[in-house]
PDB file of N, CA and C in Angstrom:
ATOM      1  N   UNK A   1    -100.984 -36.671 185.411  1.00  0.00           N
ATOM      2  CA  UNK A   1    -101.697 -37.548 184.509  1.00  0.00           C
ATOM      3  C   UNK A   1    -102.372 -36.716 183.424  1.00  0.00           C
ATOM      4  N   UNK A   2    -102.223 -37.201 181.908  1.00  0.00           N
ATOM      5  CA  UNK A   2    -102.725 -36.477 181.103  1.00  0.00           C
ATOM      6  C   UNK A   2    -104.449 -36.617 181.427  1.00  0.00           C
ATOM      7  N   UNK A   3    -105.500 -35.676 180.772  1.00  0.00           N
ATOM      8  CA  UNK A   3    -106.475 -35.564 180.898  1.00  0.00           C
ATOM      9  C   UNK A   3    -106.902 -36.237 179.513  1.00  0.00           C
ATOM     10  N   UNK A   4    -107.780 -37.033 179.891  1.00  0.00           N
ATOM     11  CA  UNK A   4    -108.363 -37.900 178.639  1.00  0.00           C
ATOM     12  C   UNK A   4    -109.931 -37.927 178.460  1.00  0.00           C
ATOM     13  N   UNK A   5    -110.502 -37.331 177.602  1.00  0.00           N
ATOM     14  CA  UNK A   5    -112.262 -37.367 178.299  1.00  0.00           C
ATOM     15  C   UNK A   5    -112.810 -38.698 177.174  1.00  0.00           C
ATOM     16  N   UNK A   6    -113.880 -38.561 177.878  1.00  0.00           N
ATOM     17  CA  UNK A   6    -114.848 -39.936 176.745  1.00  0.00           C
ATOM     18  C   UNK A   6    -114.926 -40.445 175.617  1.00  0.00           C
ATOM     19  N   UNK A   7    -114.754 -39.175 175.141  1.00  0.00           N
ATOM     20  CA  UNK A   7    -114.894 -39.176 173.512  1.00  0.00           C
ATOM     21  C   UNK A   7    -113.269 -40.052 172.937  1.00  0.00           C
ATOM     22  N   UNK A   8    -112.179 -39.692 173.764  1.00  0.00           N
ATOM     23  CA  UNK A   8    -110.962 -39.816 173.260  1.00  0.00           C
ATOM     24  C   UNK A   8    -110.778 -41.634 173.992  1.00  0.00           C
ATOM     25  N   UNK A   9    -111.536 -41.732 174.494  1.00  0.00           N
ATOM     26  CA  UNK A   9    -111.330 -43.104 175.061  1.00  0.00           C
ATOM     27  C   UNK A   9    -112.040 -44.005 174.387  1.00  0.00           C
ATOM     28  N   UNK A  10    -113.269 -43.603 173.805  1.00  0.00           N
ATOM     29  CA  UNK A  10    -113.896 -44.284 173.200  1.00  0.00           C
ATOM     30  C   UNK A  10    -113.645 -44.364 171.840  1.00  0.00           C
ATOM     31  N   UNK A  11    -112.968 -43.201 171.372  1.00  0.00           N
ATOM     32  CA  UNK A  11    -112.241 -43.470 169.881  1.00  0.00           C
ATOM     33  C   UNK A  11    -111.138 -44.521 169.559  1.00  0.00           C
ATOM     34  N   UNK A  12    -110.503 -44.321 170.885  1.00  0.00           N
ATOM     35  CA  UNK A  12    -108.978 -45.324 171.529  1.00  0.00           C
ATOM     36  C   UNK A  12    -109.580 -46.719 171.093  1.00  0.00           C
ATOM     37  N   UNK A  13    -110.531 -47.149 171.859  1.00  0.00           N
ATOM     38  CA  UNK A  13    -111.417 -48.467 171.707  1.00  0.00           C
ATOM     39  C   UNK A  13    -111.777 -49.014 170.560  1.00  0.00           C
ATOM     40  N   UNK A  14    -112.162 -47.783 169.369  1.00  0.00           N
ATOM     41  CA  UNK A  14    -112.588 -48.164 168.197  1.00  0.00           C
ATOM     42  C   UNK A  14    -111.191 -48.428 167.421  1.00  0.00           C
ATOM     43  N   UNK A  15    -110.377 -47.974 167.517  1.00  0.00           N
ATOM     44  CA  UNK A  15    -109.258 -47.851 166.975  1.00  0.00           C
ATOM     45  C   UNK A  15    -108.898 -49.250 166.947  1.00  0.00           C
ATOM     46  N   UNK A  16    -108.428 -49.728 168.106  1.00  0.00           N
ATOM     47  CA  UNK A  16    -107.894 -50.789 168.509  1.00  0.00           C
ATOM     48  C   UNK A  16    -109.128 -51.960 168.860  1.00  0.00           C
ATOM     49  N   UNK A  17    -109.761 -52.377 168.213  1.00  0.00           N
ATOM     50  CA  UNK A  17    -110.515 -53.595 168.755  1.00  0.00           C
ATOM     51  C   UNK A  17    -110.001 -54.517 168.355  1.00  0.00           C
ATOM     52  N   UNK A  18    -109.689 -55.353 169.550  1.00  0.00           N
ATOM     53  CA  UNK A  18    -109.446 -57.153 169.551  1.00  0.00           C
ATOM     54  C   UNK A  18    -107.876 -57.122 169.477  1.00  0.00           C
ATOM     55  N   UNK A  19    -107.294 -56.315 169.291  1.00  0.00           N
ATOM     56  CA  UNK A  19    -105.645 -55.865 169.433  1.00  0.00           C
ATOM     57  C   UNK A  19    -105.289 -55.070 170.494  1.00  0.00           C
ATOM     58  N   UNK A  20    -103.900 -55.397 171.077  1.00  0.00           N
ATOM     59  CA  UNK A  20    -103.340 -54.802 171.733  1.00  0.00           C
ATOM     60  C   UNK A  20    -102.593 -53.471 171.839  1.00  0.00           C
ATOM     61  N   UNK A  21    -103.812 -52.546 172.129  1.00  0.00           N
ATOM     62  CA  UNK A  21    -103.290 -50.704 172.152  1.00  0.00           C
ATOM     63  C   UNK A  21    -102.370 -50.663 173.229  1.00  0.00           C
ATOM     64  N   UNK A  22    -101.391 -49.593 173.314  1.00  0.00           N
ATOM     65  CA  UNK A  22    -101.421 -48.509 173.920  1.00  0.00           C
ATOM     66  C   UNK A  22    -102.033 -48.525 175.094  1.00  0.00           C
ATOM     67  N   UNK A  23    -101.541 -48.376 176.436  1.00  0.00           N
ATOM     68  CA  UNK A  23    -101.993 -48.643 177.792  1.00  0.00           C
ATOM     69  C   UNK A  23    -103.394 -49.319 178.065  1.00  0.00           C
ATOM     70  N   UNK A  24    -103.021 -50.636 177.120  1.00  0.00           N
ATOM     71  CA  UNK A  24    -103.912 -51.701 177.718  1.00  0.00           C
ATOM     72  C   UNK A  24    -103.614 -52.728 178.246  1.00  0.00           C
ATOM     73  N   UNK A  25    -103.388 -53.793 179.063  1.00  0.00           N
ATOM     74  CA  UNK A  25    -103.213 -54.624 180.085  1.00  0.00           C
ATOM     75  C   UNK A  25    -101.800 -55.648 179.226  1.00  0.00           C
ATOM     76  N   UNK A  26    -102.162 -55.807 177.776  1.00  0.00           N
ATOM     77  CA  UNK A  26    -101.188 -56.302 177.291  1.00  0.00           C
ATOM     78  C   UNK A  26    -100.690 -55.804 176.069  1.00  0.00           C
ATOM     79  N   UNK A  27    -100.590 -54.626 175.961  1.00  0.00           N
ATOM     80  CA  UNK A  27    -100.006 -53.660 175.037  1.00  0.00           C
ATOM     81  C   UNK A  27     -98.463 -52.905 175.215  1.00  0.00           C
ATOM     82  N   UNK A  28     -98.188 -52.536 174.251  1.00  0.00           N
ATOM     83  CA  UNK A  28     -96.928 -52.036 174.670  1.00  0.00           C
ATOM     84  C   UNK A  28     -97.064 -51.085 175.346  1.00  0.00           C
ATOM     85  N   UNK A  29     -96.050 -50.696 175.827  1.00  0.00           N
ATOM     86  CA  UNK A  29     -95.289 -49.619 177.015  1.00  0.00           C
ATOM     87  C   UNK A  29     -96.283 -49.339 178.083  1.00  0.00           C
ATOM     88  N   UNK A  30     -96.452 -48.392 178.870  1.00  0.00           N
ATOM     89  CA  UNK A  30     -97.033 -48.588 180.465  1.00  0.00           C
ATOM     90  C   UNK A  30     -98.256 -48.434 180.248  1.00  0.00           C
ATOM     91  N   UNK A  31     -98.917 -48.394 181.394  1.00  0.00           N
ATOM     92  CA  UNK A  31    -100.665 -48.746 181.399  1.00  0.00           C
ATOM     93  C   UNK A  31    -100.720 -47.519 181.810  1.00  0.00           C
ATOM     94  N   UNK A  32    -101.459 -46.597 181.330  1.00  0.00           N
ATOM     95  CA  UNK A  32    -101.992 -45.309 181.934  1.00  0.00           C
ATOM     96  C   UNK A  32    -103.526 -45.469 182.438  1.00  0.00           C
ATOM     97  N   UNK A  33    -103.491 -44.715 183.168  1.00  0.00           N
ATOM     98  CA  UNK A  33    -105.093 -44.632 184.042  1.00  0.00           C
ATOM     99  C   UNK A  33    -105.801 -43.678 182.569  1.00  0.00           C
ATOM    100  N   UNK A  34    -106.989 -43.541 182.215  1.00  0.00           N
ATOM    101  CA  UNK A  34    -107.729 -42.669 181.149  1.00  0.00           C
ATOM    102  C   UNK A  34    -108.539 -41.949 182.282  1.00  0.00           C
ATOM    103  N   UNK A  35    -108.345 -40.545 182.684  1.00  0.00           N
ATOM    104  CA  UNK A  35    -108.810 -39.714 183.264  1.00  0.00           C
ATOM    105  C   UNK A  35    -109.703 -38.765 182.971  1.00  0.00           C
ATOM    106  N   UNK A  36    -111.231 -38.525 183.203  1.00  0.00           N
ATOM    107  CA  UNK A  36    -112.018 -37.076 182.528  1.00  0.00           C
ATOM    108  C   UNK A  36    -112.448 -36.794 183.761  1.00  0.00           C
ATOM    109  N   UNK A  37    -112.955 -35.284 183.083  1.00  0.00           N
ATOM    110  CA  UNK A  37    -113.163 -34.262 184.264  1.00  0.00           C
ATOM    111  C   UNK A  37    -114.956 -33.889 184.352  1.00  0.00           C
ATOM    112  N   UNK A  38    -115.529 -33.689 185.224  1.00  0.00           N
ATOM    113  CA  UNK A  38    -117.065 -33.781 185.206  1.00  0.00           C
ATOM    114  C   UNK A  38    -117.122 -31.728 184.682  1.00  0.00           C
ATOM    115  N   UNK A  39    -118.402 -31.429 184.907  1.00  0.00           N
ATOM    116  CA  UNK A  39    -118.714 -30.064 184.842  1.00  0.00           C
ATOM    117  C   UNK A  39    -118.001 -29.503 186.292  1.00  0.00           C
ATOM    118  N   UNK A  40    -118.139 -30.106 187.660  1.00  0.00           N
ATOM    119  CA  UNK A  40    -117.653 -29.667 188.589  1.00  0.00           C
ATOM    120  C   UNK A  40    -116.627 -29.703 189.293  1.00  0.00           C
ATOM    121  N   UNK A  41    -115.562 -30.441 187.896  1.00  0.00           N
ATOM    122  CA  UNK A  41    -113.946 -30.453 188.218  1.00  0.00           C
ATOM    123  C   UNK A  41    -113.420 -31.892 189.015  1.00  0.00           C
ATOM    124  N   UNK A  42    -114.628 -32.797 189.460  1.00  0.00           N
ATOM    125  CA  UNK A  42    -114.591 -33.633 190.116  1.00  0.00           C
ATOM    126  C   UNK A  42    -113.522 -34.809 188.965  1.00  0.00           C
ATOM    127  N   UNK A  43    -112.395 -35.795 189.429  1.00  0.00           N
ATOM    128  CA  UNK A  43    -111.683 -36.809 188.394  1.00  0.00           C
ATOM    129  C   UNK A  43    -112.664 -37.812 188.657  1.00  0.00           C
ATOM    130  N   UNK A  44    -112.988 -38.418 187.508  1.00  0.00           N
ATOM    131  CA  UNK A  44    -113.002 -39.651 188.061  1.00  0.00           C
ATOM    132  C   UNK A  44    -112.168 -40.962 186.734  1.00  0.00           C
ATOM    133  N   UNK A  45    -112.628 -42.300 186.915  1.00  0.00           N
ATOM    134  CA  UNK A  45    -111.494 -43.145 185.662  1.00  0.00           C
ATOM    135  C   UNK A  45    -112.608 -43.273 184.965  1.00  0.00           C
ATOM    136  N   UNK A  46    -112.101 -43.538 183.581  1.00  0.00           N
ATOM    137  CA  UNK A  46    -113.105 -44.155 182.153  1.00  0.00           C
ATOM    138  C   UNK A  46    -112.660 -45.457 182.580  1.00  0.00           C
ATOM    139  N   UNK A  47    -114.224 -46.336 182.677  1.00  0.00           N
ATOM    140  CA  UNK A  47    -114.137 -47.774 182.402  1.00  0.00           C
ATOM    141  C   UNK A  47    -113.331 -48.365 180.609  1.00  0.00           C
ATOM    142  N   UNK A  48    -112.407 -49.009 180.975  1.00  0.00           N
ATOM    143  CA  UNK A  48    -112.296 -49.578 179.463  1.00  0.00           C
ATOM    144  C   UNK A  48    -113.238 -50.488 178.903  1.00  0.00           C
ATOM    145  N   UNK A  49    -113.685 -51.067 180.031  1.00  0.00           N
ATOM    146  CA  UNK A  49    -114.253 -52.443 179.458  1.00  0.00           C
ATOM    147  C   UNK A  49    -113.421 -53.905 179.049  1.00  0.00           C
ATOM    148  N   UNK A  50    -112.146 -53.726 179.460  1.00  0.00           N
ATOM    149  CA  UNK A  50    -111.692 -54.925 179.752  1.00  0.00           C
ATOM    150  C   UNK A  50    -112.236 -55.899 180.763  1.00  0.00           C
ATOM    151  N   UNK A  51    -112.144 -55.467 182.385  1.00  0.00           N
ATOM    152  CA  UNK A  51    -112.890 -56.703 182.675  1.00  0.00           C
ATOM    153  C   UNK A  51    -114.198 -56.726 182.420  1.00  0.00           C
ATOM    154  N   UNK A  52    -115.013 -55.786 182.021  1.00  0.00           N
ATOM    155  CA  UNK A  52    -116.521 -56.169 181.479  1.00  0.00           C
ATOM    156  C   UNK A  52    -115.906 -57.480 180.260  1.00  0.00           C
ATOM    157  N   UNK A  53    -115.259 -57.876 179.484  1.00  0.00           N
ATOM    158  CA  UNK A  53    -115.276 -58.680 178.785  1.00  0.00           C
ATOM    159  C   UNK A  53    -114.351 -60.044 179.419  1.00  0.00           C
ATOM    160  N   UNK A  54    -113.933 -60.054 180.340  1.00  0.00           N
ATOM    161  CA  UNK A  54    -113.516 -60.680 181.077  1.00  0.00           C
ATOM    162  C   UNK A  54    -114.645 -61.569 182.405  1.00  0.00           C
ATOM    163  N   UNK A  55    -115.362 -60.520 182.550  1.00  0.00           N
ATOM    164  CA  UNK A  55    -117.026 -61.495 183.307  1.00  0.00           C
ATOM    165  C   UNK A  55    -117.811 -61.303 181.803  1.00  0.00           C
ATOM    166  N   UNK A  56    -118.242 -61.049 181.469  1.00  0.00           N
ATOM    167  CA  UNK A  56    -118.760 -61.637 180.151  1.00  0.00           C
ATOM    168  C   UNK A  56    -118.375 -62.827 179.270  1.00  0.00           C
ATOM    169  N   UNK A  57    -117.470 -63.133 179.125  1.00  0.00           N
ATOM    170  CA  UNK A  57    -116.675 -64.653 179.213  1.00  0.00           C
ATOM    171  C   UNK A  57    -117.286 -65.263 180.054  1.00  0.00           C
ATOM    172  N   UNK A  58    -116.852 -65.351 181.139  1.00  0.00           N
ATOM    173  CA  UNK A  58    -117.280 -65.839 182.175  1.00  0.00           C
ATOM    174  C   UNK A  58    -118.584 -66.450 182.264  1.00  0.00           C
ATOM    175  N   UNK A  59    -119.659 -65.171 182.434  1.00  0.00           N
ATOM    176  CA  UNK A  59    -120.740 -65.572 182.509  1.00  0.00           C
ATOM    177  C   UNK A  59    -121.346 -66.365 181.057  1.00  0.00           C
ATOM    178  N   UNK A  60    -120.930 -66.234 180.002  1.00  0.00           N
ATOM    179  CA  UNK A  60    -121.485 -66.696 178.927  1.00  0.00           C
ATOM    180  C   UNK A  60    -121.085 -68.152 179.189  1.00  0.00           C
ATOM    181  N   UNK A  61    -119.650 -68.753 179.391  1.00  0.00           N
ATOM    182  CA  UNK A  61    -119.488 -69.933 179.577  1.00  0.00           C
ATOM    183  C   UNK A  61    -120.203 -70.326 180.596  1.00  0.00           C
ATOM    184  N   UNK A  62    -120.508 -70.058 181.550  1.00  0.00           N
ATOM    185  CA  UNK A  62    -121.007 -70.689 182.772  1.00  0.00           C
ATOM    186  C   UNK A  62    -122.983 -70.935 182.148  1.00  0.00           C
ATOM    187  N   UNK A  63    -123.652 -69.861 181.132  1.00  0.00           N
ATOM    188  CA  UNK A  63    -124.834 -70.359 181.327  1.00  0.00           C
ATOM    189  C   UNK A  63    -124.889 -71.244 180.013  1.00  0.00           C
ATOM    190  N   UNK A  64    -123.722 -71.385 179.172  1.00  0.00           N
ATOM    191  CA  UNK A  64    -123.932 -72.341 178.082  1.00  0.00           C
ATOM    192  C   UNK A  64    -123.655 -73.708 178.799  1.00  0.00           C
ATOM    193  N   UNK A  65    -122.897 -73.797 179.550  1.00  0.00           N
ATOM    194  CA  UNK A  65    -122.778 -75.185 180.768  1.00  0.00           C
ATOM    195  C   UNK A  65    -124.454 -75.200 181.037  1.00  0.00           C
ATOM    196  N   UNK A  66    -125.275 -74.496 181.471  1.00  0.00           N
ATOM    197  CA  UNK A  66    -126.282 -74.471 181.909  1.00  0.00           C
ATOM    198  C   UNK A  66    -127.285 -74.915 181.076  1.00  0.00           C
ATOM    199  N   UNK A  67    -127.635 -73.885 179.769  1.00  0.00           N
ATOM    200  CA  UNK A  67    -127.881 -74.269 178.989  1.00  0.00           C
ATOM    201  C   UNK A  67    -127.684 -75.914 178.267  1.00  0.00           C
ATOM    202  N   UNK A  68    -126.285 -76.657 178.066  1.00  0.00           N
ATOM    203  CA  UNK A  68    -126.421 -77.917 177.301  1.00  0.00           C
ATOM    204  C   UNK A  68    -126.821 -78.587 178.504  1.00  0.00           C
ATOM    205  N   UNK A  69    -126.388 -78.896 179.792  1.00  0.00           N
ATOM    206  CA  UNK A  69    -127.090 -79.806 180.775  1.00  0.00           C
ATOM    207  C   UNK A  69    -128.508 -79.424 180.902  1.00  0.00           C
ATOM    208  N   UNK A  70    -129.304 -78.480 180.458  1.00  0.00           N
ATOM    209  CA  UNK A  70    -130.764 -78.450 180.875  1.00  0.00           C
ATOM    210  C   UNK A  70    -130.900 -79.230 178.965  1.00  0.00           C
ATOM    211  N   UNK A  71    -130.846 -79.476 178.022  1.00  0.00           N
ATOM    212  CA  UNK A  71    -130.958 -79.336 177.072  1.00  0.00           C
ATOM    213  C   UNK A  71    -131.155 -81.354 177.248  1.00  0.00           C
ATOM    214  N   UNK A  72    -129.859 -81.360 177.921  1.00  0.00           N
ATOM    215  CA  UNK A  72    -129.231 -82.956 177.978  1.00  0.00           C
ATOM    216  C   UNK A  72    -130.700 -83.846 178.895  1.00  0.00           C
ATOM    217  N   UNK A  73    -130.514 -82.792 179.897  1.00  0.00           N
ATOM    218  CA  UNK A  73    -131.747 -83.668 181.053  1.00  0.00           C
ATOM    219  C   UNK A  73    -133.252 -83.458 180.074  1.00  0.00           C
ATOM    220  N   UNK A  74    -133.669 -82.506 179.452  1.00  0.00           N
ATOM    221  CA  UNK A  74    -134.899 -82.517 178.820  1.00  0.00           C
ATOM    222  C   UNK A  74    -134.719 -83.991 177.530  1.00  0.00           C
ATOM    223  N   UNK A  75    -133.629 -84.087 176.822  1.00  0.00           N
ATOM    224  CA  UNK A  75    -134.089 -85.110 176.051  1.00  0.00           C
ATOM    225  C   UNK A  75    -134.021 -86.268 176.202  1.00  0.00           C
ATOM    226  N   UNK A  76    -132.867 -86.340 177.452  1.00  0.00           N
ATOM    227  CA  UNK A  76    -132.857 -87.472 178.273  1.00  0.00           C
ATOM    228  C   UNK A  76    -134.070 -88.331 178.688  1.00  0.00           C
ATOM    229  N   UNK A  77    -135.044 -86.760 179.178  1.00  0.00           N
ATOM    230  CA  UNK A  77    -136.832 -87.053 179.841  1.00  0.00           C
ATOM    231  C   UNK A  77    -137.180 -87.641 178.580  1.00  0.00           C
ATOM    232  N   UNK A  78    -137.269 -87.122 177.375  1.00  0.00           N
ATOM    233  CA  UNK A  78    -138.274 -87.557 176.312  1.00  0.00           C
ATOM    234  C   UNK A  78    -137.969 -88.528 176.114  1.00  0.00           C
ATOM    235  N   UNK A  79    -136.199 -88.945 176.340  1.00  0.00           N
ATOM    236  CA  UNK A  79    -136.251 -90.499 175.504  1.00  0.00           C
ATOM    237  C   UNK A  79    -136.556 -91.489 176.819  1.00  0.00           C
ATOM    238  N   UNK A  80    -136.742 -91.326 177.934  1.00  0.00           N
ATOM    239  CA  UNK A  80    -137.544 -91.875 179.012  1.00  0.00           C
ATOM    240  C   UNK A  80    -138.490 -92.142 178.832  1.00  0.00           C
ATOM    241  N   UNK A  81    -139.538 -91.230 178.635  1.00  0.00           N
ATOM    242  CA  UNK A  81    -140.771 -91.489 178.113  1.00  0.00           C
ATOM    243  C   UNK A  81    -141.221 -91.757 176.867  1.00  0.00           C
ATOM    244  N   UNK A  82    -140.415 -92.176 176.195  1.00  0.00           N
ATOM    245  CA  UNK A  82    -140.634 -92.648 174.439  1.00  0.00           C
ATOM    246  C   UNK A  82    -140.414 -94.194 175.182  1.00  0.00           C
ATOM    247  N   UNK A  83    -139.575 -94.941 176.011  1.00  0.00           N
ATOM    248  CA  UNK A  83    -138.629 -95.748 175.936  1.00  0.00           C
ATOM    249  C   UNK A  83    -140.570 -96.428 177.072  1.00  0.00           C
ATOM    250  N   UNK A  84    -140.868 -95.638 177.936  1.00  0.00           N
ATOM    251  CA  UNK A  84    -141.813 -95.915 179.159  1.00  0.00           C
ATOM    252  C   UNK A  84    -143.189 -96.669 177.830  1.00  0.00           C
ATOM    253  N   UNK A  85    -143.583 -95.717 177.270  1.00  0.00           N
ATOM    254  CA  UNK A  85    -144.713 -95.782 176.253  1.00  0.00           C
ATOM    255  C   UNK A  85    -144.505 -96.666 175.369  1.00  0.00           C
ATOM    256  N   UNK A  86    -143.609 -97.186 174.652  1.00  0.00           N
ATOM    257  CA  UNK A  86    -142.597 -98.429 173.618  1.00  0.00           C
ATOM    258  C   UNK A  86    -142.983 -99.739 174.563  1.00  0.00           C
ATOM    259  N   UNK A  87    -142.830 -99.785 175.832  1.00  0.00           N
ATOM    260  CA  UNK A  87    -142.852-101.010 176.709  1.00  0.00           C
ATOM    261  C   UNK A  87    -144.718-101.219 177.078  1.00  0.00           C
ATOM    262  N   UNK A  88    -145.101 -99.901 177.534  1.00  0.00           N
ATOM    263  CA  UNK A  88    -146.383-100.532 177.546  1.00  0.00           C
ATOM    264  C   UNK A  88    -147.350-100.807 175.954  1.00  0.00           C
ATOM    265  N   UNK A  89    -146.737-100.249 175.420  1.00  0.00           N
ATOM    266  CA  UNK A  89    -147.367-100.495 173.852  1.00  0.00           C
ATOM    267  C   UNK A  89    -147.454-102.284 173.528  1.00  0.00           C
ATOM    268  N   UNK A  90    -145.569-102.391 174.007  1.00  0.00           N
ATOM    269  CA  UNK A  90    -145.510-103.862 173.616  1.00  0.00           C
ATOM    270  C   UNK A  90    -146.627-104.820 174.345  1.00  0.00           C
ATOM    271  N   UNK A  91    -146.843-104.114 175.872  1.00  0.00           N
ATOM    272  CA  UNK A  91    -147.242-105.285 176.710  1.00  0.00           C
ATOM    273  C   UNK A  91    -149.118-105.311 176.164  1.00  0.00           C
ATOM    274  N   UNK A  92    -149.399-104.187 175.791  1.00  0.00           N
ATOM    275  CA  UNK A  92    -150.423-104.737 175.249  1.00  0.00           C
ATOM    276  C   UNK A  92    -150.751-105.126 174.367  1.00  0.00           C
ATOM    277  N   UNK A  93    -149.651-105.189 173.010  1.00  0.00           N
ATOM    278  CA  UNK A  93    -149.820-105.958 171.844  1.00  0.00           C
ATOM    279  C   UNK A  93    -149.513-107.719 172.072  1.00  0.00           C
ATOM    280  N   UNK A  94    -148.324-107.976 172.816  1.00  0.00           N
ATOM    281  CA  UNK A  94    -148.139-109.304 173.431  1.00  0.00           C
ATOM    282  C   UNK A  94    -149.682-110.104 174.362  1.00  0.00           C
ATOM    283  N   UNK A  95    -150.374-109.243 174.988  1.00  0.00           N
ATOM    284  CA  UNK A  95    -151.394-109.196 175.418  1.00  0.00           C
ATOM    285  C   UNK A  95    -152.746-110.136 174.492  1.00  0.00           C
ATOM    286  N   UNK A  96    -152.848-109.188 173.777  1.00  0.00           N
ATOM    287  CA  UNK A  96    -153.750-109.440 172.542  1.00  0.00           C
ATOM    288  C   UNK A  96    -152.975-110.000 171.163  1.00  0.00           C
ATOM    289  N   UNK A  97    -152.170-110.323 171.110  1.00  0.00           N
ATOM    290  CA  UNK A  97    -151.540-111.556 170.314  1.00  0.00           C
ATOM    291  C   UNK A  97    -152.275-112.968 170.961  1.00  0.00           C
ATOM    292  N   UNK A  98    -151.726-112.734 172.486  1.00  0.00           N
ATOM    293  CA  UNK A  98    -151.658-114.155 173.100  1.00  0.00           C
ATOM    294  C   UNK A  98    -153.443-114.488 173.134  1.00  0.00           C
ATOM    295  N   UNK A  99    -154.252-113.521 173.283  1.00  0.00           N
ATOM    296  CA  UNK A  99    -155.794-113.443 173.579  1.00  0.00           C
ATOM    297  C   UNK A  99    -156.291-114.043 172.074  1.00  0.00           C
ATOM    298  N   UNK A 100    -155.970-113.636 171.028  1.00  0.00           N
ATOM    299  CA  UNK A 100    -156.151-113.690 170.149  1.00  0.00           C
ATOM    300  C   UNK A 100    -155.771-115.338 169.341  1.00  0.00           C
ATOM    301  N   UNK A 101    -155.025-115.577 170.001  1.00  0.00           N
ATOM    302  CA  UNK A 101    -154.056-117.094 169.589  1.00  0.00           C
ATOM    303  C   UNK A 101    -155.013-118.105 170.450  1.00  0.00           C
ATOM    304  N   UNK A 102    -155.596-117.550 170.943  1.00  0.00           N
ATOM    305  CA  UNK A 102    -156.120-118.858 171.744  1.00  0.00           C
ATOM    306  C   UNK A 102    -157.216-119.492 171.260  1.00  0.00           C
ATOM    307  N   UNK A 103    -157.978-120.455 171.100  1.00  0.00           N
ATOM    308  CA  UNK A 103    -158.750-121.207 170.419  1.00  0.00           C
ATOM    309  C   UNK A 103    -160.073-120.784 170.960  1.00  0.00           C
ATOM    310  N   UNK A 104    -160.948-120.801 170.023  1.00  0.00           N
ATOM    311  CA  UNK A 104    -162.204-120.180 170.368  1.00  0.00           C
ATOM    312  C   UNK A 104    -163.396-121.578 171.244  1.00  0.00           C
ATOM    313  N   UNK A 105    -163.928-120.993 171.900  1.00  0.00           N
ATOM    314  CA  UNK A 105    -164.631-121.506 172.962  1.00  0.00           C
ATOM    315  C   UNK A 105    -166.340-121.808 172.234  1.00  0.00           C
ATOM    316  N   UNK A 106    -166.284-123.313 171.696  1.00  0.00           N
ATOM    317  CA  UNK A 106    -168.295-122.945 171.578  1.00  0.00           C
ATOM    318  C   UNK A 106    -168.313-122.427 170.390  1.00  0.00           C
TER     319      UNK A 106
END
């Protein structure tokens, strides 16, 4: 496996954003692993960040679901209580209409 360090992976990335490079999941020809080497010789893989944008999707759709149903139930409440306050408003104007209509006593 060729040796690939950070810098060259992360240039790879800039190169190609939102298009299909070069050993990426749907790019041409084979998928290579991107390999660097620590100070103590140890391999390990460079994250691409494909599925980071793959749960990032994810999670963004799931809290905008969240988001418009909390959005929906809050104005839902207000027009509850616009609709609660409208009815007792009426009942005490019907109230004092009818108090008012009535013929005076004496």
């Amino acid at each position: 496996m060729p040796q690939v360090s950070y810098a060259d992976a992360a240039q790879q990335r800039r190169r190609c954003p939102g298009q299909a490079c070069p050993g990426s999941p749907h790019g041409p020809g084979t998928r290579t692993k991107a390999v660097g080497t620590t100070a103590a010789g140890q391999e390990h893989r460079v994250h691409t960040g494909y599925m980071g944008r793959i749960i990032g999707t994810i999670l963004g759709a799931i809290l905008a679901i969240w988001l418009a149903v909390t959005a929906a139930g809050g104005i839902f409440a207000t027009l509850k209580a616009f609709l609660i306050i409208g009815l007792i408003a009426l009942a005490v104007f019907i109230v004092v209409w009818f108090v008012a209509g009535r013929p005076r006593r004496g």
